[in-house]
Protein backbone atom coordinates (compact mmCIF):
# COMPACT_ATOMS: atom_id res chain seq x y z
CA UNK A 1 97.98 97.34 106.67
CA UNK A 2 98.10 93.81 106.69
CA UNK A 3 100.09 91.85 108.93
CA UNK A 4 99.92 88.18 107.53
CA UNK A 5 102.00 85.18 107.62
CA UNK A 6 102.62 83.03 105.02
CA UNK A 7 105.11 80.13 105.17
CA UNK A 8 106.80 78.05 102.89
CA UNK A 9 108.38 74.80 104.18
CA UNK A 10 109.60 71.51 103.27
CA UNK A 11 108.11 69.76 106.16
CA UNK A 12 105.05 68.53 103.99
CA UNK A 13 101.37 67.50 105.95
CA UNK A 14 102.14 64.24 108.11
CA UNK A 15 104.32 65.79 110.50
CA UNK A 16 103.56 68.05 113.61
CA UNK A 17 105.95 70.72 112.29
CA UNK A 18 104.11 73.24 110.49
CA UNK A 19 101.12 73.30 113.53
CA UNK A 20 104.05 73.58 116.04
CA UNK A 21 105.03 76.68 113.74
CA UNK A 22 101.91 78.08 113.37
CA UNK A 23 101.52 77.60 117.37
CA UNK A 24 104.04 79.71 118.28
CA UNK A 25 103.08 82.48 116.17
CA UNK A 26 99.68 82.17 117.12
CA UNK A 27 100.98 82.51 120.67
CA UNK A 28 103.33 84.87 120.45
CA UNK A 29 101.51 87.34 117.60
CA UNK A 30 97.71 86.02 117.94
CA UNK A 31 96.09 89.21 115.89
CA UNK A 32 97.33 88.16 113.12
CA UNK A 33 96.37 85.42 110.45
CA UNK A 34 98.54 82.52 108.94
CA UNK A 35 98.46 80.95 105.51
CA UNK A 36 100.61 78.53 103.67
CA UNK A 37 102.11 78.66 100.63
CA UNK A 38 103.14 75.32 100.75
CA UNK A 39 105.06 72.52 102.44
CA UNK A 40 105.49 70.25 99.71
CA UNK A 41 108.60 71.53 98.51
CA UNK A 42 110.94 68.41 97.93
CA UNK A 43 113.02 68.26 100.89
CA UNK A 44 115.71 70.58 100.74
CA UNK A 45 115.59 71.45 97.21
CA UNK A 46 116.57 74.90 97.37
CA UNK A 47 115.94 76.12 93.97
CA UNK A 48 112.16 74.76 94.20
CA UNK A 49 111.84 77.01 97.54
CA UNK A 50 113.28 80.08 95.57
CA UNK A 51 111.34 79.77 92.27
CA UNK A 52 108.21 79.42 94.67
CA UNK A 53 109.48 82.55 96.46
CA UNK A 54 109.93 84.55 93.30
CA UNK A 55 106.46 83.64 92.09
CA UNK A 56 104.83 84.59 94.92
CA UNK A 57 105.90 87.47 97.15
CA UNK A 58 104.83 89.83 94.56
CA UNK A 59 101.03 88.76 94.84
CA UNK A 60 101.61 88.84 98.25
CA UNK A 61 99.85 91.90 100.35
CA UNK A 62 102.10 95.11 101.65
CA UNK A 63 103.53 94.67 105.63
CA UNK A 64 103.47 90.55 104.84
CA UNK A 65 105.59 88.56 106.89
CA UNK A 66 106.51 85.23 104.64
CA UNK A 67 108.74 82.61 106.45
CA UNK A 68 110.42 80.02 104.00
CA UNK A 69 112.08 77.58 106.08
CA UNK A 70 113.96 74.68 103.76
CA UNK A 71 117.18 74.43 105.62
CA UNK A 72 119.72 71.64 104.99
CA UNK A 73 122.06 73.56 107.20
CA UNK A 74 119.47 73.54 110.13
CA UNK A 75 121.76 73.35 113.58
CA UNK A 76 124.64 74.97 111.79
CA UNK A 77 125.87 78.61 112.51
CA UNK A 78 124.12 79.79 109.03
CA UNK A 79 122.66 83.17 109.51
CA UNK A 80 119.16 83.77 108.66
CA UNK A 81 118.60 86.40 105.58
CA UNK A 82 115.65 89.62 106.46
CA UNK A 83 114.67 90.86 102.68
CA UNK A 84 112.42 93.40 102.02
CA UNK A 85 110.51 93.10 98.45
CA UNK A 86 108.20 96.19 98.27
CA UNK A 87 107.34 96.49 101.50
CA UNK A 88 106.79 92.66 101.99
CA UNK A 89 108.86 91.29 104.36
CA UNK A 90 110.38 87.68 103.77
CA UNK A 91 112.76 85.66 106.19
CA UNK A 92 115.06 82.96 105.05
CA UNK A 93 118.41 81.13 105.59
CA UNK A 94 121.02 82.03 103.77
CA UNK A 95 121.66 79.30 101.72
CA UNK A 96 120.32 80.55 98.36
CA UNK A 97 116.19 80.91 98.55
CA UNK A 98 116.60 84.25 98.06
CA UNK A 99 118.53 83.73 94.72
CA UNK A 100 115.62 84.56 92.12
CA UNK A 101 114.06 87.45 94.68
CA UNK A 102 117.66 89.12 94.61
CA UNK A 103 117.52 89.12 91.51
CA UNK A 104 114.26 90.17 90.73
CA UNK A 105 114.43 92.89 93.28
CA UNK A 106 118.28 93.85 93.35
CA UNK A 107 117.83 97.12 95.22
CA UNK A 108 115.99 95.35 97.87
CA UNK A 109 117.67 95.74 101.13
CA UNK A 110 118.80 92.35 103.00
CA UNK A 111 119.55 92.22 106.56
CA UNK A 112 122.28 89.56 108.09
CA UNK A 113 120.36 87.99 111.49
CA UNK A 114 122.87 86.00 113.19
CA UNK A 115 121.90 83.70 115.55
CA UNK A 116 123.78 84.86 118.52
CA UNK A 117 121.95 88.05 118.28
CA UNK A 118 118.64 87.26 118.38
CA UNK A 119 117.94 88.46 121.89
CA UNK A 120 114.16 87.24 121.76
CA UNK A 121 112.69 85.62 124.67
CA UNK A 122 111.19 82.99 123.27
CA UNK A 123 114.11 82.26 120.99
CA UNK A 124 116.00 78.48 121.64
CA UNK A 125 118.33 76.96 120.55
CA UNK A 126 117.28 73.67 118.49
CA UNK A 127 119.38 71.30 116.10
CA UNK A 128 116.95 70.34 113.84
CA UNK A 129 113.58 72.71 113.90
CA UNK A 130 114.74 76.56 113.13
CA UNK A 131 111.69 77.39 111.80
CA UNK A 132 109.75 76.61 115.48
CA UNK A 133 112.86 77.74 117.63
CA UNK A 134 113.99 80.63 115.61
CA UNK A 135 112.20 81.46 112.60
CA UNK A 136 108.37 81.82 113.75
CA UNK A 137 109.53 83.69 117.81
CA UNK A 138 111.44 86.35 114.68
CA UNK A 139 108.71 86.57 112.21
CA UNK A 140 105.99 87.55 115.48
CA UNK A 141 108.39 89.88 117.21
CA UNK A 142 108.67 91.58 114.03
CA UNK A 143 105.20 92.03 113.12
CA UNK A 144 104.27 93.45 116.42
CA UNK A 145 107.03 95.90 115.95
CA UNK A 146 105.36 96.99 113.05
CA UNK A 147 101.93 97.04 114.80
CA UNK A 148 103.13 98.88 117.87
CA UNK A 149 103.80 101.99 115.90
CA UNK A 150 101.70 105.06 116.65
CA UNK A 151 98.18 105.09 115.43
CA UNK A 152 96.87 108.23 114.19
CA UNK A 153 93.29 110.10 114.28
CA UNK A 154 91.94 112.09 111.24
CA UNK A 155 88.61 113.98 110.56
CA UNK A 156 87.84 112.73 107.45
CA UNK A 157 84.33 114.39 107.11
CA UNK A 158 83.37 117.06 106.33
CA UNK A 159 86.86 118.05 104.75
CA UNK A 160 88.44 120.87 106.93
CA UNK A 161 87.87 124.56 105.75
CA UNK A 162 84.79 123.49 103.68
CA UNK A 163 81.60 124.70 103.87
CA UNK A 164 80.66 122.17 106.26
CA UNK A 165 83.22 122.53 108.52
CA UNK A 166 81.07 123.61 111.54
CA UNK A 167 79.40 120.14 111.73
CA UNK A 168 81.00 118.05 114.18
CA UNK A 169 83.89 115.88 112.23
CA UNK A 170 83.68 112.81 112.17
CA UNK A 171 87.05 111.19 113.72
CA UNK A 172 88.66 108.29 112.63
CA UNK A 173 91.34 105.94 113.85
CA UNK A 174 93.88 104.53 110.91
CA UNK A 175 96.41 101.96 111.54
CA UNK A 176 100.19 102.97 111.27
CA UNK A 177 100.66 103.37 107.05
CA UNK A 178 102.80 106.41 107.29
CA UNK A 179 105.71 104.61 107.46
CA UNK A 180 106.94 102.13 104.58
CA UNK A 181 108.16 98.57 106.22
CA UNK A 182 111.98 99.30 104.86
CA UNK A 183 111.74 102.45 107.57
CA UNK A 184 110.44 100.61 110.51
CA UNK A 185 113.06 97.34 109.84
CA UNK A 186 116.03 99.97 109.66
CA UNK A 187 115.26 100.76 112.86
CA UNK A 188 114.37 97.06 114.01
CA UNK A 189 117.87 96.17 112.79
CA UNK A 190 119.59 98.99 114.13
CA UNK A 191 118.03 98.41 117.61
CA UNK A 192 119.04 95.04 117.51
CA UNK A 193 122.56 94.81 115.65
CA UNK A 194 121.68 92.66 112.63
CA UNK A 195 123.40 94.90 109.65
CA UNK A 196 123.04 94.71 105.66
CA UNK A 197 123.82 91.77 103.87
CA UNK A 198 127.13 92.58 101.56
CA UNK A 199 126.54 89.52 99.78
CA UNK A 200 124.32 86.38 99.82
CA UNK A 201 124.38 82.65 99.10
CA UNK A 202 123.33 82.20 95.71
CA UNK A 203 122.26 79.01 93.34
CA UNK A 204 124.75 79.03 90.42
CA UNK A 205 123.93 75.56 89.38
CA UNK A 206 120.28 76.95 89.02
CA UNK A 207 121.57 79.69 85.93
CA UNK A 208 120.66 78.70 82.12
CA UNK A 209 123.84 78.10 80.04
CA UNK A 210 123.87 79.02 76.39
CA UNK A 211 127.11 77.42 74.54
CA UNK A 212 126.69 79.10 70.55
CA UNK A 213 123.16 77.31 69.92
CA UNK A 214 122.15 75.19 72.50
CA UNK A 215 120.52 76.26 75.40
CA UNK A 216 121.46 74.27 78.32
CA UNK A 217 118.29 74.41 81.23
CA UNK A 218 116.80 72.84 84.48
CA UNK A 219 113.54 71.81 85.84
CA UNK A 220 112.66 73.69 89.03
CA UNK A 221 108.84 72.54 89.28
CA UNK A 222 106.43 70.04 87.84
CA UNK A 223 102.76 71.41 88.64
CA UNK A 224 99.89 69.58 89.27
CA UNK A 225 98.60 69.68 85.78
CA UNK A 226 102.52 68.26 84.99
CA UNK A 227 103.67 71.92 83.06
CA UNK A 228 107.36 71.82 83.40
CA UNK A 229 109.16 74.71 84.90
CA UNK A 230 112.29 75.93 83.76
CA UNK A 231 115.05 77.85 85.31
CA UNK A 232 113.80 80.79 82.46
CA UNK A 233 112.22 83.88 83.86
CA UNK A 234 110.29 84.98 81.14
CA UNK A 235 111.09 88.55 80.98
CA UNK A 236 114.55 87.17 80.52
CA UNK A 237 113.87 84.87 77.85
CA UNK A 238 110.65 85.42 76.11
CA UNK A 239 112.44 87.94 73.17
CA UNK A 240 115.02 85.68 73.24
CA UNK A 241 112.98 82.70 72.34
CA UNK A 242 111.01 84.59 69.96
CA UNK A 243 114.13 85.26 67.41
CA UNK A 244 115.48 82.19 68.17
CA UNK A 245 113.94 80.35 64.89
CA UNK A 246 113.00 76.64 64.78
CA UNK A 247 113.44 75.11 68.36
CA UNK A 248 114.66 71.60 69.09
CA UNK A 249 114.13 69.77 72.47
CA UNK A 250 117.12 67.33 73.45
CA UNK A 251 116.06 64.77 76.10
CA UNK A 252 115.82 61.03 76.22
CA UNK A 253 115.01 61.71 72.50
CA UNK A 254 114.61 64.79 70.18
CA UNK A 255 111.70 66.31 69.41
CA UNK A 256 110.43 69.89 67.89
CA UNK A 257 109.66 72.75 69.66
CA UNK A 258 107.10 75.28 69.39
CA UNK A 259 106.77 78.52 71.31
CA UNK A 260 103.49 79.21 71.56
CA UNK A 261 101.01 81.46 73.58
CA UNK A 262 98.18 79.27 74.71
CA UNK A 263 97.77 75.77 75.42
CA UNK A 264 95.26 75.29 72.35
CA UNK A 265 97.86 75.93 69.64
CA UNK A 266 99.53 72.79 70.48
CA UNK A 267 97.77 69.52 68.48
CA UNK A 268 98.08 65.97 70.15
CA UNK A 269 101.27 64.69 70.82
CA UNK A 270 102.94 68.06 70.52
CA UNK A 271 105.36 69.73 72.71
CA UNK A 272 105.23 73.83 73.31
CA UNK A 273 106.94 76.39 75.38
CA UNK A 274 105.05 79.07 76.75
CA UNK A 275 105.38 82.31 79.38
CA UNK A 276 103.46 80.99 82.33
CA UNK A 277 101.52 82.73 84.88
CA UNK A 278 104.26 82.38 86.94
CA UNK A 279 106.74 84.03 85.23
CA UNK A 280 108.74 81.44 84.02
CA UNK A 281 109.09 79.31 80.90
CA UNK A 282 107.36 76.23 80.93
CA UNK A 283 107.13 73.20 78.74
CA UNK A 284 103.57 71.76 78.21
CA UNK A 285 101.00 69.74 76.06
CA UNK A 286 97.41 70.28 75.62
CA UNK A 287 95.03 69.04 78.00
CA UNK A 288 97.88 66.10 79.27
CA UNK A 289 101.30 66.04 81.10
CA UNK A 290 103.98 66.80 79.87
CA UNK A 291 106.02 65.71 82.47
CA UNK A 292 104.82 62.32 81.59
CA UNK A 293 105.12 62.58 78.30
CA UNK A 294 108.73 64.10 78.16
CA UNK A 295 109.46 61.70 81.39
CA UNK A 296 111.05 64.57 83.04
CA UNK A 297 111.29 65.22 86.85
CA UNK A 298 112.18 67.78 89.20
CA UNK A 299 116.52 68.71 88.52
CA UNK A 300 116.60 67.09 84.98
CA UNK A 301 118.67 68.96 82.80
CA UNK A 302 117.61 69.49 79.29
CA UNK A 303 118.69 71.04 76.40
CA UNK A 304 117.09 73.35 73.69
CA UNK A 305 118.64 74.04 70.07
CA UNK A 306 118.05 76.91 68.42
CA UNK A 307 118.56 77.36 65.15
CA UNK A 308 119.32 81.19 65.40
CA UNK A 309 121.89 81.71 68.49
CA UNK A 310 119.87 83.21 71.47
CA UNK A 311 121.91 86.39 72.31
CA UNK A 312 123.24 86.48 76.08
């Protein structure tokens, strides 16, 4: 089993805020280690935070604990969203970071926290820092929930009823696997009062629009090597793209399109789109930025012309 934390913030690496995090869960849940995603979302851009959920929690290891904190409604009465992806646990307010996970996962079950029941010691009320007062004293009282479960002993050698069964058997201790995390949270929740989410902020200003042949799309990331992100899951959009014919790209100018499936097809000067590694479509050149070379930031809308209508 392993009980990790990762968190994903807004706070960025100047600030005190993601050690004073990190401090109370190393106080309050010591045994267990801490890594960030990032906290260089833009401040509270939602859609970034839930694109960089999406692309992530499915690397992430079973009995995980991730904590995305990018709250513009930090000191408000917003309830705080329990989702569990596969056994990976991943805590967020409800204000639409869990739009692309919901829908990646639409069966996962999604518990309501409200704040007035969160009867957690070390729980405070704060109006600007959740994620220290609230989300981190949650995210540590759950994981030792999970930990406390029974451990169990099992002779794994020699096998029982073998022909070595008369040696001594050699006893070992396992951690508590038995259960699945969407067991031991039903009964966290239940305990506690927090029930299933009916329905969930989502990002509707973060969906593709098709209108006959043009696709209308957003950036939700630049990366570091300036690949453009779109709001296009790939398993979405890939076929899609692939009978769509010639592609035009409509920005500060037009320019063609190619879909391509490495970065080496493209020749100088050349604009592709491609599935990228994280599951999204993504605009790039060859060995430069496209970013740059578009001049495209993060919440420009584009558009894409197809010269076959995409189906919807």
């Amino acid at each position: 089993m392993s009980l990790n934390f990762f968190l994903l913030t807004d706070f960025g690496n100047i600030d005190p805020y993601v050690a004073q995090m990190k401090g109370v869960l190393s106080t309050l849940a010591p045994q267990h280690p801490i890594f960030d995603i990032t906290h260089n979302i833009a401040p509270h851009h939602i859609a970034q935070a839930a694109f960089f959920l999406d692309a992530t929690v499915e690397h992430l290891p079973p009995y995980s604990i991730t904590i995305c904190v990018v709250d513009p409604g930090v000191g408000t009465s917003r309830d705080i969203l329990c989702m569990n992806c596969n056994d990976r646990i991943v805590l967020a307010p409800d204000n639409g970071c869990l739009s692309f996970l919901s829908a990646r996962y639409p069966d996962a079950p999604v518990y309501r926290i409200k704040q007035e029941n969160l009867p957690l010691e070390h729980t405070s009320h704060s109006c600007t820092f959740h994620g220290r007062t609230m989300f981190s004293p949650l995210a540590a009282d759950l994981a030792l929930h999970i930990e406390q479960r029974p451990s169990y002993i099992e002779c794994t050698s020699p096998l029982p009823f073998s022909e070595n069964s008369t040696q001594d058997c050699r006893l070992e201790l396992f951690p508590p696997q038995p259960e699945h995390a969407l067991d031991i949270l039903d009964t966290y929740m239940q305990n506690f009062g927090h029930k299933r989410a009916e329905n969930i902020v989502t990002l509707t200003s973060s969906v593709p629009k098709v209108h006959d042949k043009m696709l209308e799309t957003q950036v939700l990331h630049i990366d570091t090597f300036g690949n453009v992100i779109l709001n296009l899951p790939s398993a979405a959009w890939r076929k899609r793209f692939a009978a769509g014919g010639k592609l035009q790209l409509y920005t500060q100018t037009t320019r063609p399109l190619k879909l391509i499936s490495a970065y080496a097809e493209l020749a100088p000067n050349q604009v592709g789109i491609i599935c990228g590694s994280q599951g999204y479509l993504e605009l790039a050149c060859n060995m430069c930025s496209a970013a740059q070379f578009i001049s495209l930031k993060l919440d420009d809308t584009i558009n894409i012309l197809f010269s076959n209508p995409p189906e919807v």
